[in-house]
Structures are given as C-alpha cells and as structure tokens.
Protein backbone atom coordinates (compact mmCIF):
# COMPACT_ATOMS: atom_id res chain seq x y z
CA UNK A 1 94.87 129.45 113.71
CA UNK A 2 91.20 129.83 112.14
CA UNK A 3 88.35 127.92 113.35
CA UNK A 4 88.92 125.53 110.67
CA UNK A 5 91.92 124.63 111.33
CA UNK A 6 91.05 123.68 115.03
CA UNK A 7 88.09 121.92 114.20
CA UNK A 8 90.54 119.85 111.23
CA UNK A 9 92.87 119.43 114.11
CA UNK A 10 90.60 117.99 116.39
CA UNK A 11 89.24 115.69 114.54
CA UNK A 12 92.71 114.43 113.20
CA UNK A 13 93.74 114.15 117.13
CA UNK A 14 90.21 112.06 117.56
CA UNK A 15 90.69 109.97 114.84
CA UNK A 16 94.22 108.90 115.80
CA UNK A 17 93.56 107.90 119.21
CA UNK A 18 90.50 106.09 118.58
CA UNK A 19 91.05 104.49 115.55
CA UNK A 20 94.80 103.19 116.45
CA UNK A 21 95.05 99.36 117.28
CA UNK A 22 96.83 98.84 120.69
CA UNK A 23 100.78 100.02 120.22
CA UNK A 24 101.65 96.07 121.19
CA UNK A 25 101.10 95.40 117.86
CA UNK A 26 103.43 98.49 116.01
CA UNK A 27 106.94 97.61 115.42
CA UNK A 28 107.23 101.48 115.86
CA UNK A 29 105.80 104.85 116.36
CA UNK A 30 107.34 107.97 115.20
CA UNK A 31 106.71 111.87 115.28
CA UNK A 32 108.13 113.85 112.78
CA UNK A 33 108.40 117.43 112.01
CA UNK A 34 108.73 120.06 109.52
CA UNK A 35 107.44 122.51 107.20
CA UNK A 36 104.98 121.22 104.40
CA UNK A 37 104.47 122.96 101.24
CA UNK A 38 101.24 124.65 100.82
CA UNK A 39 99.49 126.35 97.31
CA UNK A 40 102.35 126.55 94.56
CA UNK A 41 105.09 127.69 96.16
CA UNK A 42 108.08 125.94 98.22
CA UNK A 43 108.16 124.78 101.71
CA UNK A 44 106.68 127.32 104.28
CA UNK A 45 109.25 128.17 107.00
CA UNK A 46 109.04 126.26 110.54
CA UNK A 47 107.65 127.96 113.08
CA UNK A 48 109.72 129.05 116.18
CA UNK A 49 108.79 127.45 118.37
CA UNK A 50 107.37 124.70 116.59
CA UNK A 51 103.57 125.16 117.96
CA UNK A 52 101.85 125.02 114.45
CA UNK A 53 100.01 121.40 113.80
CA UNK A 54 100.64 121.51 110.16
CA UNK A 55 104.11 121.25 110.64
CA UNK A 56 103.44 117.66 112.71
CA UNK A 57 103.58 114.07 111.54
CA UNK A 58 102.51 110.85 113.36
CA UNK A 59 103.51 107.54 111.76
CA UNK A 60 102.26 103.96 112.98
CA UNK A 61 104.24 100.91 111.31
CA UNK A 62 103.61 97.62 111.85
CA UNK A 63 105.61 94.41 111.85
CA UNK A 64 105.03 93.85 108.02
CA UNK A 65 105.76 97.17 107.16
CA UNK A 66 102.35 98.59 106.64
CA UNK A 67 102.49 102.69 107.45
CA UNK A 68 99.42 104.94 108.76
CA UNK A 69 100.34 108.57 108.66
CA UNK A 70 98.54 111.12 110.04
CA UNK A 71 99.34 115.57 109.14
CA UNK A 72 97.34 117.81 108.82
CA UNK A 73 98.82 118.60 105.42
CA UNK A 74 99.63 116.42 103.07
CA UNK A 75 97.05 113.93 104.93
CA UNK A 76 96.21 110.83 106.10
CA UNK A 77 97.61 108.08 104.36
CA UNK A 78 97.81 104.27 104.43
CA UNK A 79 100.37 102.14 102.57
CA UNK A 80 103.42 99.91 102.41
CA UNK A 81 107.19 101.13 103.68
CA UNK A 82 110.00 99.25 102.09
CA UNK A 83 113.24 99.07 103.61
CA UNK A 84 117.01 98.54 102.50
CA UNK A 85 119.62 98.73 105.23
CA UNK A 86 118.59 102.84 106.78
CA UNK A 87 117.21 103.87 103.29
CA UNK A 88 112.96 103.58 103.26
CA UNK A 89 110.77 103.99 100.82
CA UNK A 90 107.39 104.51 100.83
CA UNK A 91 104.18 103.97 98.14
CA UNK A 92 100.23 104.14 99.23
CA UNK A 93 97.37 106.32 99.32
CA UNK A 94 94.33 108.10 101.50
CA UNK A 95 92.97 111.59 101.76
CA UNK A 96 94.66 114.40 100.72
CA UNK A 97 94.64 117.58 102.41
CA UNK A 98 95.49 121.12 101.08
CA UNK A 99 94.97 124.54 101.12
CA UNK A 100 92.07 123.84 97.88
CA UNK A 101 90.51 121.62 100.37
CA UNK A 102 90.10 117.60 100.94
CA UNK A 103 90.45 115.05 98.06
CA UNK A 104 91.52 111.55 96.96
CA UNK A 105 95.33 110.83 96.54
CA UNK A 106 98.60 108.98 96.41
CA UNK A 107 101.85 109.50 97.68
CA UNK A 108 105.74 108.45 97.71
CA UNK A 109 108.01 108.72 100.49
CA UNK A 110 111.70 108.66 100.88
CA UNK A 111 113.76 108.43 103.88
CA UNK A 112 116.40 107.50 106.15
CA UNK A 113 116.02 106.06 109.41
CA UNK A 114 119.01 105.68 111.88
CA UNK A 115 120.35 102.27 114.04
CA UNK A 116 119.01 102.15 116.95
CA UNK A 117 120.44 103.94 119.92
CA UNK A 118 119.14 104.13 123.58
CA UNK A 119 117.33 100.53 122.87
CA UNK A 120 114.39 101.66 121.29
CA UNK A 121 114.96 104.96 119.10
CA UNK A 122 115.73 105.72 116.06
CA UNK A 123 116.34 109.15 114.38
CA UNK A 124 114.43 109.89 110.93
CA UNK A 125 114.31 112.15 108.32
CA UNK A 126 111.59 112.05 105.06
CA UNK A 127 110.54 113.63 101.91
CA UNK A 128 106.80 112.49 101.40
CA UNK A 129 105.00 113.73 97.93
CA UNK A 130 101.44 113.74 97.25
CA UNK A 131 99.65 113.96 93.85
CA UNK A 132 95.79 114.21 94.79
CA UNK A 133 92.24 115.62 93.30
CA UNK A 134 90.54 118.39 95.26
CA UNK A 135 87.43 119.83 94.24
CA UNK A 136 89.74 122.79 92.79
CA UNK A 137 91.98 120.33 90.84
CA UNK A 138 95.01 118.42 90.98
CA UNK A 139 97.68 119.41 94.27
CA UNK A 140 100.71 118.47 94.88
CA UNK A 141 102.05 118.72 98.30
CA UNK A 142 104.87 117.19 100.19
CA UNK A 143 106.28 117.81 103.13
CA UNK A 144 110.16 117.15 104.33
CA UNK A 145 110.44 116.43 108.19
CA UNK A 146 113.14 115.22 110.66
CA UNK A 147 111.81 113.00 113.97
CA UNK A 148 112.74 110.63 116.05
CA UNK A 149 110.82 106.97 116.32
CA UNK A 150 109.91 104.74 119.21
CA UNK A 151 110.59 100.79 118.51
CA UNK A 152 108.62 98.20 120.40
C-alpha cells in the first residue's frame, strides 16, 4: 500500500470514530466486504486474506433508516435505506472516491439483508453504484460486498 493510501486510510479510520454518534442510537452496525471496481474495468479480485482496506465497508443505520457509509472506494456517503421484507434499497450522496481522485457524487444501493439469527445479527449482501465528478471527469464505481450486521 502507497503512502497515500495509508494516509486516506487513516483519516477514514479518524473520521469514523470521532464523528459517529454513540451506537445507542443505531438500529445497526454492519461491516461488509468485497472487491470494488476501480478505473474502467470490472471488479478487482479479493484479496487472500482479505487485508486490503479498499475491499472494507462500515455502515451506520439509524432507527429511521438514515445510512452513513464509510470505504475507501466508492466513498463516504450519507442517505436514506428503504426496506421491503429482506430486500433494501438505497439512494443518497457524499464524496466520491476513485482511482482519478476525490469528487462530489451520488449513489444507489441494492441489497438483501437476512432475519435475524443469534438475537442480534443479520447476514448482508449489496451492490452499491456511484456516479460522481472528479477533477479527471465523471467515475463510476461500485462495489458488491457480503457482511454480516450487528442490531441494537
């Protein structure tokens, strides 16, 4: 991993844990991962073992729904996740991040979540798209990851 990269990391790790409201107030918290697509092409392969950071999601939902994601790529985002029966989709926006660099952009997500099993956990899987504006131009990356969520 280049400098960049740490430094990116870092600051995405800083700005998760000090800008997070207390967990009390999350209906859930979930870690996801998988590999995101980066430049033109497809989906880059996972890493084995998974030890990359790009390949990492954190999600923070609250009681009405509202969803903070944090990756290094596509971004961080902030919008609304709508739900019907273990099918979620999501719609908001926030920075994007790429290979061209940082930008302004929006995204979609689709999903499944599981029931609940051992109380509190629920297994998830997502395809999240991102159309943003880099300095370069327009990007387009997504990212399709499989996790597993804590409910409060």
């Amino acid at each position: 991993m280049n400098d960049k990269a740490k430094v990116l990391t870092s600051i995405l790790v800083a700005f998760t844990l000090l800008g997070m409201p207390s967990p009390l107030w999350a209906a859930r918290i979930s870690l996801m991962l998988g590999p995101p697509s980066l430049g033109q092409g497809g989906a880059n392969p996972i890493s084995i073992p998974p030890i990359d950071p790009i390949e990492y999601q954190f999600s923070y939902i609250t009681d009405d729904n509202r969803e903070f994601m944090v990756s290094v790529i596509p971004g961080l985002f902030y919008g609304q996740r709508f739900t019907l029966d273990t099918i979620t989709i999501g719609l908001g926006a926030g920075l994007v991040i790429s290979t061209a660099g940082v930008g302004l952009g929006v995204y979609q997500s689709v999903g499944w979540d599981s029931r609940l099993f051992w109380k509190h956990y629920r297994a998830s899987a997502e395809y999240r798209q991102v159309i943003g504006y880099t300095a370069v131009g327009a990007e387009f990356p997504y990212a399709i990851r499989i996790g597993v969520g804590y409910e409060f």
